[in-house]
Structure formats: structure tokens, C-alpha cells
Protein backbone atom coordinates (compact mmCIF):
# COMPACT_ATOMS: atom_id res chain seq x y z
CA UNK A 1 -64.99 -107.40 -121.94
CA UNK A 2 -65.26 -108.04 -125.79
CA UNK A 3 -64.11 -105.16 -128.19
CA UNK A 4 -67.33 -105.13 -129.10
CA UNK A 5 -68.98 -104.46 -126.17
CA UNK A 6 -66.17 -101.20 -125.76
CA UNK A 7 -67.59 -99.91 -129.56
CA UNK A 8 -71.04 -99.61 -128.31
CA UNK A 9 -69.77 -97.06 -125.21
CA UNK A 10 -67.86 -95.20 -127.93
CA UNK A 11 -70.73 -93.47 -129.64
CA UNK A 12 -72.26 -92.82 -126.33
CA UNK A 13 -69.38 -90.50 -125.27
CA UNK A 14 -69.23 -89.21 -128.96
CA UNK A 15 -72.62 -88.00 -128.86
CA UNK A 16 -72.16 -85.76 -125.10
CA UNK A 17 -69.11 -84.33 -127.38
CA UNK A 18 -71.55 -83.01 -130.02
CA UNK A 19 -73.81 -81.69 -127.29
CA UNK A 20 -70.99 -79.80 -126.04
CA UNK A 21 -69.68 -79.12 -129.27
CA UNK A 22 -72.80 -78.09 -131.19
CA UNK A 23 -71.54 -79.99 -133.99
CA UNK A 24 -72.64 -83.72 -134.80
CA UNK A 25 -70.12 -86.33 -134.83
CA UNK A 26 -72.15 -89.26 -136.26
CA UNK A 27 -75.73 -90.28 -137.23
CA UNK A 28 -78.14 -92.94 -135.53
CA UNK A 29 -78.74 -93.93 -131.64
CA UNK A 30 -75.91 -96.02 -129.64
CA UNK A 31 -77.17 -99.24 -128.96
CA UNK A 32 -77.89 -100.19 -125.41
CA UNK A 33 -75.30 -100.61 -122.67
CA UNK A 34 -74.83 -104.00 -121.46
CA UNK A 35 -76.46 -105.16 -118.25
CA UNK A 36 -74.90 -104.62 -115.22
CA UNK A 37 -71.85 -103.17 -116.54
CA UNK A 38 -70.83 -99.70 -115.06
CA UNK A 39 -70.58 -96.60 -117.55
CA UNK A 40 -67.26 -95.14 -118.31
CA UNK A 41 -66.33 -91.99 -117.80
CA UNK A 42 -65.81 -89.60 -120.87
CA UNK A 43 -61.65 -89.72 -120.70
CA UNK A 44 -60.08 -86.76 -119.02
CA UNK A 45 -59.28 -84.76 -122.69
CA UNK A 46 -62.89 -84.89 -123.37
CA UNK A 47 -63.76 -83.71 -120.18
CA UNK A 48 -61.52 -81.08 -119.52
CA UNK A 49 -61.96 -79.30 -123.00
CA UNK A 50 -65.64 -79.61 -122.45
CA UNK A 51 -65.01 -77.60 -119.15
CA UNK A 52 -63.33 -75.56 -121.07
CA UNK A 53 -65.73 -73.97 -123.44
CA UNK A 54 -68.14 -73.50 -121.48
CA UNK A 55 -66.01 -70.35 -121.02
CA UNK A 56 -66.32 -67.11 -123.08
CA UNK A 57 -63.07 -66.83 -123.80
CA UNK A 58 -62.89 -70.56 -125.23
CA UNK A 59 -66.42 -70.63 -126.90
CA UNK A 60 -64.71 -71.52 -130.68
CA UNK A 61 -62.49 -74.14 -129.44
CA UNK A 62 -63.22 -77.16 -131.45
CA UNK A 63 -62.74 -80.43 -128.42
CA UNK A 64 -61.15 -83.52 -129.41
CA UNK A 65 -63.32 -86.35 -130.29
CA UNK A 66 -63.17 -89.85 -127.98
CA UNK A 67 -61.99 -91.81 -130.83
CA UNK A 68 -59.43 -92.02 -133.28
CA UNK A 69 -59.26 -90.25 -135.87
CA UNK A 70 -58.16 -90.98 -139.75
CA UNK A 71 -54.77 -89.96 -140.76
CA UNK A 72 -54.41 -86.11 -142.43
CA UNK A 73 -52.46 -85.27 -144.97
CA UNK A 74 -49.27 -82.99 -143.57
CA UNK A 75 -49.66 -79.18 -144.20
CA UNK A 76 -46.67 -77.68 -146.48
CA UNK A 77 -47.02 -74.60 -144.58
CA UNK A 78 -46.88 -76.22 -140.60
CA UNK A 79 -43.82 -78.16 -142.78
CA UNK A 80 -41.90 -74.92 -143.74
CA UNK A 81 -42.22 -73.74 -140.28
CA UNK A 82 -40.39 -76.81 -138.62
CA UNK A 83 -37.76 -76.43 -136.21
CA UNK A 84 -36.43 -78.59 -135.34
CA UNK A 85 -36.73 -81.65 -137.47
CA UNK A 86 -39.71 -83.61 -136.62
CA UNK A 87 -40.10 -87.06 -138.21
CA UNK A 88 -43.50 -89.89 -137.63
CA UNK A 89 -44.28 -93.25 -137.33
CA UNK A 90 -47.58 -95.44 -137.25
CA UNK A 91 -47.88 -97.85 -134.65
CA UNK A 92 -48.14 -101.28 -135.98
CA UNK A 93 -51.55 -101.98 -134.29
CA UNK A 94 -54.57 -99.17 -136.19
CA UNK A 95 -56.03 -97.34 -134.36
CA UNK A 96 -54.15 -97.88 -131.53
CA UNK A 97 -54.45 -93.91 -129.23
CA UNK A 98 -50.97 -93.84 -127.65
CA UNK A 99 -51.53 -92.17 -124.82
CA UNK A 100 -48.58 -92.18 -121.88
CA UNK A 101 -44.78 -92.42 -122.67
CA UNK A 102 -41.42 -92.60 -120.93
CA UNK A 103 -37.99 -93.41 -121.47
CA UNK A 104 -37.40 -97.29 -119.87
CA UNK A 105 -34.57 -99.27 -118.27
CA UNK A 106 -33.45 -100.81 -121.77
CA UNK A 107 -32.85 -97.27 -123.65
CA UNK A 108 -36.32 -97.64 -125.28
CA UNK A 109 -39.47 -95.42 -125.54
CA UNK A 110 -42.28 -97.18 -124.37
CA UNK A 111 -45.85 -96.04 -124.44
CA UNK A 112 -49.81 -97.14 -123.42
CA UNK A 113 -51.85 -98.04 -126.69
CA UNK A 114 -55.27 -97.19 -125.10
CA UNK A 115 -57.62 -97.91 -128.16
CA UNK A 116 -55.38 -101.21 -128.86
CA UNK A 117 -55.15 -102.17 -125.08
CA UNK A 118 -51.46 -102.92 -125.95
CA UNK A 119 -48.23 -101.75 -124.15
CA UNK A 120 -45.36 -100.19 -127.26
CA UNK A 121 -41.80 -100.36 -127.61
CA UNK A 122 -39.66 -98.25 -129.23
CA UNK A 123 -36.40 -98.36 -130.11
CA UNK A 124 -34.61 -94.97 -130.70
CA UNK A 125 -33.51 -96.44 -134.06
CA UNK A 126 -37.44 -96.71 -134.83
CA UNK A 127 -38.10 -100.80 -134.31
CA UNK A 128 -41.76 -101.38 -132.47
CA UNK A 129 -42.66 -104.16 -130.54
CA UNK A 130 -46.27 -104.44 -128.73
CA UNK A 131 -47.73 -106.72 -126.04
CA UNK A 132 -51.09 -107.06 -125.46
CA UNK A 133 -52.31 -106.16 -121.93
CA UNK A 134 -53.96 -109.08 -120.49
CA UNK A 135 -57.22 -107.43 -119.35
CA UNK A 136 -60.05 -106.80 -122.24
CA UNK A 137 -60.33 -103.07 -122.82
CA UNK A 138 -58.38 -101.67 -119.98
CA UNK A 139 -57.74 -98.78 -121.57
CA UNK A 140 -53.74 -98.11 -120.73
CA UNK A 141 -53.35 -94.43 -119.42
CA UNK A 142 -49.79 -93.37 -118.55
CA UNK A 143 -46.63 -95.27 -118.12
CA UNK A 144 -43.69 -94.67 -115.77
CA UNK A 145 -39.93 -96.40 -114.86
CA UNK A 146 -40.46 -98.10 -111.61
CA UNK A 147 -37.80 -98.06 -109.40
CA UNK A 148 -37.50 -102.37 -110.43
CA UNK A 149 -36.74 -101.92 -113.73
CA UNK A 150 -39.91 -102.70 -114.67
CA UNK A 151 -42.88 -100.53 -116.55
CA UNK A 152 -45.45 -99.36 -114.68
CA UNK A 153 -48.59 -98.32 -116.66
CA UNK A 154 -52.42 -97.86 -115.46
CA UNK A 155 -55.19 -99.21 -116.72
CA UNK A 156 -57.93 -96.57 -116.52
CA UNK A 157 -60.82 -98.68 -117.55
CA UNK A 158 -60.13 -101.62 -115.65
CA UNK A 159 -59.17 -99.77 -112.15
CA UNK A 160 -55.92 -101.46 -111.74
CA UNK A 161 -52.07 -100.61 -112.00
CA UNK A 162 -49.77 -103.11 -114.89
CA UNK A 163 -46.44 -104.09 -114.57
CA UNK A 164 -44.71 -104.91 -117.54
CA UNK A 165 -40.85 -105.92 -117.80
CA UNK A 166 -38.53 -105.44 -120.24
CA UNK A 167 -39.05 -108.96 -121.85
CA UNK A 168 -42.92 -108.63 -121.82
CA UNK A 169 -44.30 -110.32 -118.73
CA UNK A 170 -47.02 -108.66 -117.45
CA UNK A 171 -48.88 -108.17 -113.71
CA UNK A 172 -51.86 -106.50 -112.63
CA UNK A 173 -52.74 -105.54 -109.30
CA UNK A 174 -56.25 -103.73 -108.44
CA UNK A 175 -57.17 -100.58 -107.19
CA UNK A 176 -59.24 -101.20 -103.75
CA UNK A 177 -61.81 -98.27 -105.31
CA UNK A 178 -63.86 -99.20 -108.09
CA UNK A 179 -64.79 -96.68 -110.76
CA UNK A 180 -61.33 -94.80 -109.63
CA UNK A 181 -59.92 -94.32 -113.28
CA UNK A 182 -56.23 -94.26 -112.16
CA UNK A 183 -54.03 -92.18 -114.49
CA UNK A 184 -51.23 -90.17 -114.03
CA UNK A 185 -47.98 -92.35 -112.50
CA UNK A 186 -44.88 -91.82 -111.05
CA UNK A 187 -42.09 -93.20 -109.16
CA UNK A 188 -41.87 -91.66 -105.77
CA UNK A 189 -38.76 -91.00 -103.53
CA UNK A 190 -39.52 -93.42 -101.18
CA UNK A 191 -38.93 -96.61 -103.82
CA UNK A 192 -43.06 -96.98 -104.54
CA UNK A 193 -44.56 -95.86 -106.99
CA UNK A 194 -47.46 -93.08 -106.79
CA UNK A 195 -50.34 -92.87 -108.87
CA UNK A 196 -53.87 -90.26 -108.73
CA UNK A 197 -57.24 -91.70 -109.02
CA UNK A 198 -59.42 -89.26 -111.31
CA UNK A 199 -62.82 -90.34 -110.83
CA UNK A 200 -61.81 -91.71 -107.22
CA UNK A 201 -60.59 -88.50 -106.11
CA UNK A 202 -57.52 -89.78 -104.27
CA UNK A 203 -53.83 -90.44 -104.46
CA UNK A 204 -52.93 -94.22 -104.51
CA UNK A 205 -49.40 -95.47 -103.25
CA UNK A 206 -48.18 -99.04 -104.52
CA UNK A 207 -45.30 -100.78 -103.23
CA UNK A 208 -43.35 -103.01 -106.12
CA UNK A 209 -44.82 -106.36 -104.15
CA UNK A 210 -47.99 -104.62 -105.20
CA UNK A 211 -49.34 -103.45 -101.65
CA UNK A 212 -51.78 -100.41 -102.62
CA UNK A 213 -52.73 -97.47 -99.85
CA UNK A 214 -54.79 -95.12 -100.59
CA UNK A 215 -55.47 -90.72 -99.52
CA UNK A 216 -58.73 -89.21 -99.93
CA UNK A 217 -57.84 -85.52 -101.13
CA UNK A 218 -58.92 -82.32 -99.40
CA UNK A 219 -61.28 -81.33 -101.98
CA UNK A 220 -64.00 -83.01 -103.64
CA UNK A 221 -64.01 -83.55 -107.54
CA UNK A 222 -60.58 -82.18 -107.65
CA UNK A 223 -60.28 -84.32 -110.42
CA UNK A 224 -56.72 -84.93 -110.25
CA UNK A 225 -54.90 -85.57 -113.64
CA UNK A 226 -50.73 -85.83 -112.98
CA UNK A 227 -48.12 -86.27 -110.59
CA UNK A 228 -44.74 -85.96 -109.74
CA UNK A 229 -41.43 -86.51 -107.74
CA UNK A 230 -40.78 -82.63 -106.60
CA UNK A 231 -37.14 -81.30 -105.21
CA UNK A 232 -38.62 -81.28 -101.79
CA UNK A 233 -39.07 -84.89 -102.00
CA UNK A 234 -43.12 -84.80 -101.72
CA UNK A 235 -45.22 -86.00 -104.84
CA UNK A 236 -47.00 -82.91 -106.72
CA UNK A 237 -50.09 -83.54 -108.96
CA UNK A 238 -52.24 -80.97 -110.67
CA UNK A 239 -55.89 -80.84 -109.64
CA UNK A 240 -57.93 -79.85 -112.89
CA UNK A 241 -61.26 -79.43 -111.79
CA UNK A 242 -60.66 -77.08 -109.17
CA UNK A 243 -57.58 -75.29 -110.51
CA UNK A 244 -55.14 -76.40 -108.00
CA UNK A 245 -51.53 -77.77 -107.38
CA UNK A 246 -51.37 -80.41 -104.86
CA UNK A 247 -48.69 -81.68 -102.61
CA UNK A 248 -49.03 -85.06 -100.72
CA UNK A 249 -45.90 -86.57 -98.65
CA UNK A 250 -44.79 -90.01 -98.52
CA UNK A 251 -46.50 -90.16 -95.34
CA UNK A 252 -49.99 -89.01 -96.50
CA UNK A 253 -50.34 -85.32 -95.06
CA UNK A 254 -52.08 -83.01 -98.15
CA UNK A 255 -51.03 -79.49 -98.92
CA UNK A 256 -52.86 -77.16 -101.67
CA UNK A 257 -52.23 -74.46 -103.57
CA UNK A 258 -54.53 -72.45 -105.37
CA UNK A 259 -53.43 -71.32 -109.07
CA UNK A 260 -53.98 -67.70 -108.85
CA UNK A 261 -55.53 -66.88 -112.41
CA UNK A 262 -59.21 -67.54 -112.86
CA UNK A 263 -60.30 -70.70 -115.02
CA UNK A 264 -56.46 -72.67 -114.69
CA UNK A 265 -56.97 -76.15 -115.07
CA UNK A 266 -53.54 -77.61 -114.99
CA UNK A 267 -52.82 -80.97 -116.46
CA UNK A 268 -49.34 -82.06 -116.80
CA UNK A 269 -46.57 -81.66 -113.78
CA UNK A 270 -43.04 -82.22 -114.15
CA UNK A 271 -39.68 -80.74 -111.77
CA UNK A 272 -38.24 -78.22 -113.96
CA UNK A 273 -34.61 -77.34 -114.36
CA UNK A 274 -34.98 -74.51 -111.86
CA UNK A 275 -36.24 -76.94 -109.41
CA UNK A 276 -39.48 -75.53 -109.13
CA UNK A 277 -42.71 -77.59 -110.49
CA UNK A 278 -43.77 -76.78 -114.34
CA UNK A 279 -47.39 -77.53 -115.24
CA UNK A 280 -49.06 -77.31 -118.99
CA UNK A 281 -52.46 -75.31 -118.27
CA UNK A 282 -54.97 -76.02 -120.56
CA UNK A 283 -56.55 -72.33 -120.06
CA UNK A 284 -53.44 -71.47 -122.56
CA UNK A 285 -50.79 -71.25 -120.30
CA UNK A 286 -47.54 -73.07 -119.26
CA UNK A 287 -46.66 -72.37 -115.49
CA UNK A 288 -44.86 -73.16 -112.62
CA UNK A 289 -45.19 -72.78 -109.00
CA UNK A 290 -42.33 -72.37 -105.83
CA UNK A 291 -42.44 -75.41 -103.00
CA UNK A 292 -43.55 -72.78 -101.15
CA UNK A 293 -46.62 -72.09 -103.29
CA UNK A 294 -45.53 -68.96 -105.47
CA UNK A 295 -47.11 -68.93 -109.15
CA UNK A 296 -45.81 -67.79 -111.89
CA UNK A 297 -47.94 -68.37 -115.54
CA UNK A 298 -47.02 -67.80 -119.22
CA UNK A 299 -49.61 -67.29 -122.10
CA UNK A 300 -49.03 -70.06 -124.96
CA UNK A 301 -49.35 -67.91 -128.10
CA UNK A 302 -53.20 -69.57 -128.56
CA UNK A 303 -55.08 -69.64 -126.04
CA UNK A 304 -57.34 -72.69 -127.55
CA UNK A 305 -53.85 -74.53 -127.97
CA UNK A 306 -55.24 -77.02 -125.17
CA UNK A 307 -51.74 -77.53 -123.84
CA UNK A 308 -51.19 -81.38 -121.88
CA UNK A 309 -48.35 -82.77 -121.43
CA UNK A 310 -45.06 -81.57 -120.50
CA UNK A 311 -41.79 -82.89 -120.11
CA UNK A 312 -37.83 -81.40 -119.18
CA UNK A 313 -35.67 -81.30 -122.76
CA UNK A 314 -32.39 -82.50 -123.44
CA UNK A 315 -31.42 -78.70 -124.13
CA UNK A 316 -32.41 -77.46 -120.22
CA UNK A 317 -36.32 -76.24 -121.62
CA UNK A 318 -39.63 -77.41 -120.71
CA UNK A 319 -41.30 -78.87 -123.86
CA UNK A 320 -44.78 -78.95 -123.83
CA UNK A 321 -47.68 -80.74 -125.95
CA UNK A 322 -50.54 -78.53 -127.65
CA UNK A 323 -53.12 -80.66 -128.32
CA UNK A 324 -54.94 -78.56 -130.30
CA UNK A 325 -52.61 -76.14 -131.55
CA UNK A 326 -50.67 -79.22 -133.35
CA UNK A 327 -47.21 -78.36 -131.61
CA UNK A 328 -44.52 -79.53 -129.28
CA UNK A 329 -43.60 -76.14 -127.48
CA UNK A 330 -40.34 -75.43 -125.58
CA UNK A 331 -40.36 -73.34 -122.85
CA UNK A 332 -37.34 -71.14 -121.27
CA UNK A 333 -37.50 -70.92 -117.66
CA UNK A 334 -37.93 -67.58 -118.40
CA UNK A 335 -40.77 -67.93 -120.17
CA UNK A 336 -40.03 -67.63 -123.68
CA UNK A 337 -42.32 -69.97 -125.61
CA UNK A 338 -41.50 -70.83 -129.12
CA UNK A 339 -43.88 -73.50 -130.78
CA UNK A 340 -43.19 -76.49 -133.17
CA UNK A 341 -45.95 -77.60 -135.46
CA UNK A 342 -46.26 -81.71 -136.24
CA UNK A 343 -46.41 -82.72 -139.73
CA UNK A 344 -49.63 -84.18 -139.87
CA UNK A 345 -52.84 -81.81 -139.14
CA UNK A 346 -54.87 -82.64 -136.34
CA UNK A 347 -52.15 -84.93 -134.82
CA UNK A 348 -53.16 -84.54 -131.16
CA UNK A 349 -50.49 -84.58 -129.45
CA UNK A 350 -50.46 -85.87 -126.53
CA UNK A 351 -48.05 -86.39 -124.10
CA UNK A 352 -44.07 -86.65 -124.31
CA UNK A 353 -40.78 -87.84 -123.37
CA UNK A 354 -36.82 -87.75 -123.53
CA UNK A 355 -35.38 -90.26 -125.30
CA UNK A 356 -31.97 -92.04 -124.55
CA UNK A 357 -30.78 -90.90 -127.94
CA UNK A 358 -31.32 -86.94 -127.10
CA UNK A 359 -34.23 -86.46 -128.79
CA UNK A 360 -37.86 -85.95 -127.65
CA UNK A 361 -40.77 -88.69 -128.84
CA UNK A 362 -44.59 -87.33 -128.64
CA UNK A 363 -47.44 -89.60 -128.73
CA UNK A 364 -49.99 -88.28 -131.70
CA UNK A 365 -53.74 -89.98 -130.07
CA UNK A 366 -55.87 -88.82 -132.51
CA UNK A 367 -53.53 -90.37 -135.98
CA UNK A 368 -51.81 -93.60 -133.94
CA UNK A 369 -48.35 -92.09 -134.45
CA UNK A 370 -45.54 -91.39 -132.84
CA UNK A 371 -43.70 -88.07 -133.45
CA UNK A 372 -39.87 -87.98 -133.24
CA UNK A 373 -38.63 -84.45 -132.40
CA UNK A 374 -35.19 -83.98 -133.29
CA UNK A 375 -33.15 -81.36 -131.74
């Protein structure tokens, strides 16, 4: 599909935004969709904070927009508050949305570029190199170590999972459902790696030959967002929609558990230090459940902080991304939340990762930066 073509379904997903929103985003009427082509979904960060205020308690949160947005100028009073030292870089490629990031095989960061359709490297002395995914406006999600060596990345808008080695050669393999939007990824204990299907409300399995198996979940538009590798070895993912933890073995069998407090929608899953599965609730909260299904939650000190991604730190805390409240946020395992505010306003950021060097790297979607966080 021509870029082109992907500008025109922009405004259309800009303008259910200002619905939501109440506020307009732009002026004049989208032009028509091309024939025959199916619509995209509104991308899960739209969706989800759309969800969200529709609830009292959220009704002034202000939801991110589905494209990127022009870089700020920093704040001299988010600057006096940082601690640690956080540092950013533009992606070579603007706008460019990272989007998914992980450390890879080679000691580099490497993240999904979803406005550029390009796959980043990092280096942890701050060298970028990018590589064009070879399907039109696939729309990179999230990006994982497969257990190969290789990157493993989806491709939301396209319905199929990329490989990508060190050197830059790429593969593609497709997702058997169509309109599936995969996302979240993850290497699984059994040497394949896992991946959920938002839109196609399943869990896909895909071998590193590029065999793919798919599970239809228990529940319908569970709208699943993340998953994991948890200490039992079964794969945990985070069902936003209906404000559930899911567990799925390597074998297929489902198990759910229901997130006790009312309006949870959890996004980002990760094994914590404790060994018990962390999860960044966008209802304000970061929280973690038992393998046996025990919940505990902690408040984020905003409850429109919109919290996504989440991560284990270098310094045995959970570090968390506020979308909305402009932080990275470590976590205790006791709770203890203590929140550190990116240069640039309106940063969004967006999900995040150890680096080889010690240090944590965020992607910042809404300025085409990536934020170095260093401990």
C-alpha cells in the first residue's frame, strides 16, 4: 500500500478521537477510503484511553492523538525534578512512532518505527541504523529476542510476524486470521515464540521455521494487548477489554483471572523480581498478580497517568511508562512508586527496555525519540 493511501486512514481515526475527546483535532472531511481495502483499527492507545474516559473518574483525561506529534520544547521545571539523568535522541527517519523495544543478541536496543515502517538500531553508545520493513505500511508493533538470535517484531497492519537478523535480512510469515492486528511478542519456554492477536482475539504460537498455531481465548473481545514468559513456565498476557490476566500453556489449555478492582485494564506484563507477574494498569495503577491468581494493585500518583509499558530494572524495580503523565516510574516490589519526568513535554512514552550498558531506553511515540534513562 502507498504512504499515501495510509495518510488518508489517518484523519479518519483522528476525527473518532475528537468525538471522544470533545476537542477537534483538524478541519475538513477525510477523503474516501480506497476500494476494497479493509479499515484499520484505531491502534490499541487510542482505543484503550477512549475506554477510558468514558469513566467518571477519567472524564478530563486528554487521549493521545493517532499521529505524531511535533517536537515540545523541554519544561525547566519536569528538568529540575530529574532523577536520574535522562538524556534523548531523534530517530533519523521523522516522524517515525517507535513503538516496541528490546535489548538484542548484538548488545543493541532495537525498536519498531510504526509511522516509518522501519525496524531501529541502537547502539548503547547512541549510533542508529534503520531498515525498512519490506511490506508497505505494516505498521511494526512490538519487538522481541527470538530464541535464533534473530528479531522478532509484528506487523500490526499487515497481519503478519517479521524476522529481522542482526545484519538486516528480513522474513515475513502471515497470520492465518486476517484483520488479527498481532501485537504484543514474546519468546516462550518451549523455543517458539508467542504472540496475541488484538482484533483476532487469540494467542498465536510460531515456531522459528515459521509454522503458526493458533488459540481462540475464553472470552470474546478480550482484547488482548501483552504477553509473557511467567516462572511457572506458561505465557501470561493482559486482557484489556475485559480487565483480565490470562494464562495459556505451551500446550494450549486457557486459564483467567479476573483483576479484582473495577475498571482495570491492564496493558503491559512482565515476570517481576519476586517472581510473580507485574502489569502497568492504565486505570492508574501498577500491579501484580500470584501464579495462583492473587492480586495485589498500587495507585500511580495520577490516576490519568495512562501507564503502558513496563519492564524489570537493572536496580531489582519494575520501571514503568506513563504515557500521559510524561514519566518513566520505578516501582519497589513493595509498592513504592517514585516517578521520573522526560525532558520533552508530551513525550509519550511508550514502552521500555534494559539496555546491555545498565541503563533503561524508552521509546517517546508521540516526538520520534528515544529516551535514555540513566541510573
Amino acid at each position: 500500500m502507498r504512504r499515501s493511501a495510509r495518510n488518508v486512514r489517518r484523519p479518519l481515526a483522528m476525527l473518532a478521537l475528537a468525538v471522544a475527546t470533545a476537542a477537534p483535532l483538524f478541519t475538513g472531511l477525510p477523503a474516501a477510503a480506497a476500494p476494497f481495502e479493509r479499515p484499520k483499527p484505531l491502534p490499541p492507545w487510542v482505543q484503550i484511553c477512549q475506554k477510558l474516559k468514558r469513566m467518571p473518574e477519567h472524564r478530563h483525561m486528554r487521549c493521545p492523538v493517532h499521529r505524531p506529534r511535533p517536537p515540545a520544547k523541554p519544561s525547566s521545571a519536569q528538568e529540575d525534578l530529574l532523577v536520574p539523568v535522562v538524556t534523548e535522541q531523534l530517530t533519523p527517519t521523522l516522524p517515525s512512532s517507535p513503538i516496541g523495544i528490546t535489548s538484542g543478541p548484538d548488545g543493541a536496543l532495537w525498536f519498531t518505527e510504526s509511522y516509518a515502517n522501519k525496524i531501529g538500531r541502537l547502539t548503547t553508545d547512541g549510533d542508529f541504523t534503520e531498515f525498512t520493513v519490506p511490506t508497505d505500511d505494516s505498521e511494526p508493533g512490538q519487538i522481541t529476542t527470538g530464541p535464533d538470535g534473530a528479531l522478532w517484531f509484528t506487523e500490526s497492519a499487515a497481519d503478519k510476524i517479521g524476522r529481522i537478523t542482526a545484519s538486516g535480512v528480513f522474513t515475513e510469515y502471515a497470520v492465518p486470521t486476517a484483520g488479527s492486528y498481532p501485537w504484543g511478542i514474546t519468546t516462550g519456554p518451549d523455543g517458539n515464540l508467542w504472540f496475541v492477536e488484538t482484533a483476532g482475539n487469540k494467542i498465536g504460537r510460531i515456531t522459528p521455521a515459521g509454522v503458526v498455531t493458533e488459540f481462540a481465548l475464553p472470552t470474546s473481545d478480550a482484547y488482548p494487548i501483552q504477553i509473557t514468559t511467567g516462572p511457572d513456565g506458561n505465557l501470561w498476557f493482559t486482557e484489556s477489554f475485559t480487565g483480565k490476566i490470562g494464562q495459556i500453556t505451551t500446550s494450549g489449555t486457557f486459564t483467567e483471572y479476573t483483576i479484582p478492582s473495577t475498571g482495570a485494564m491492564p496493558i503491559g506484563i512482565v515476570t517481576g523480581p519476586d517472581d510473580n507477574l507485574w502489569y502497568a494498569d492504565s486505570n492508574g495503577k501498577v500491579s501484580n498478580v500470584t501464579t495462583d491468581g492473587d492480586f495485589t494493585e498500587y495507585p500511580v500518583h495520577n490516576i490519568d497517568a495512562f501507564p503502558w509499558g513496563i519492564t524489570n530494572g537493572p536496580d531489582g524495580r519494575l520501571w514503568v511508562t506513563e504515557q500521559l503523565g510524561n514519566s518513566a516510574t520505578s516501582v519497589s516490589v513493595n509498592g513504592y512508586v517514585i516517578e521520573h519526568y522526560m525532558p520533552t513535554v508530551l513525550a509519550g512514552p511508550f514502552e521500555i527496555a534494559t539496555g546491555s550498558d545498565g541503563n533503561l531506553y524508552v521509546t517517546e511515540n508521540y516526538i520520534s525519540k528515544i529516551a535514555k534513562v540513566t541510573l
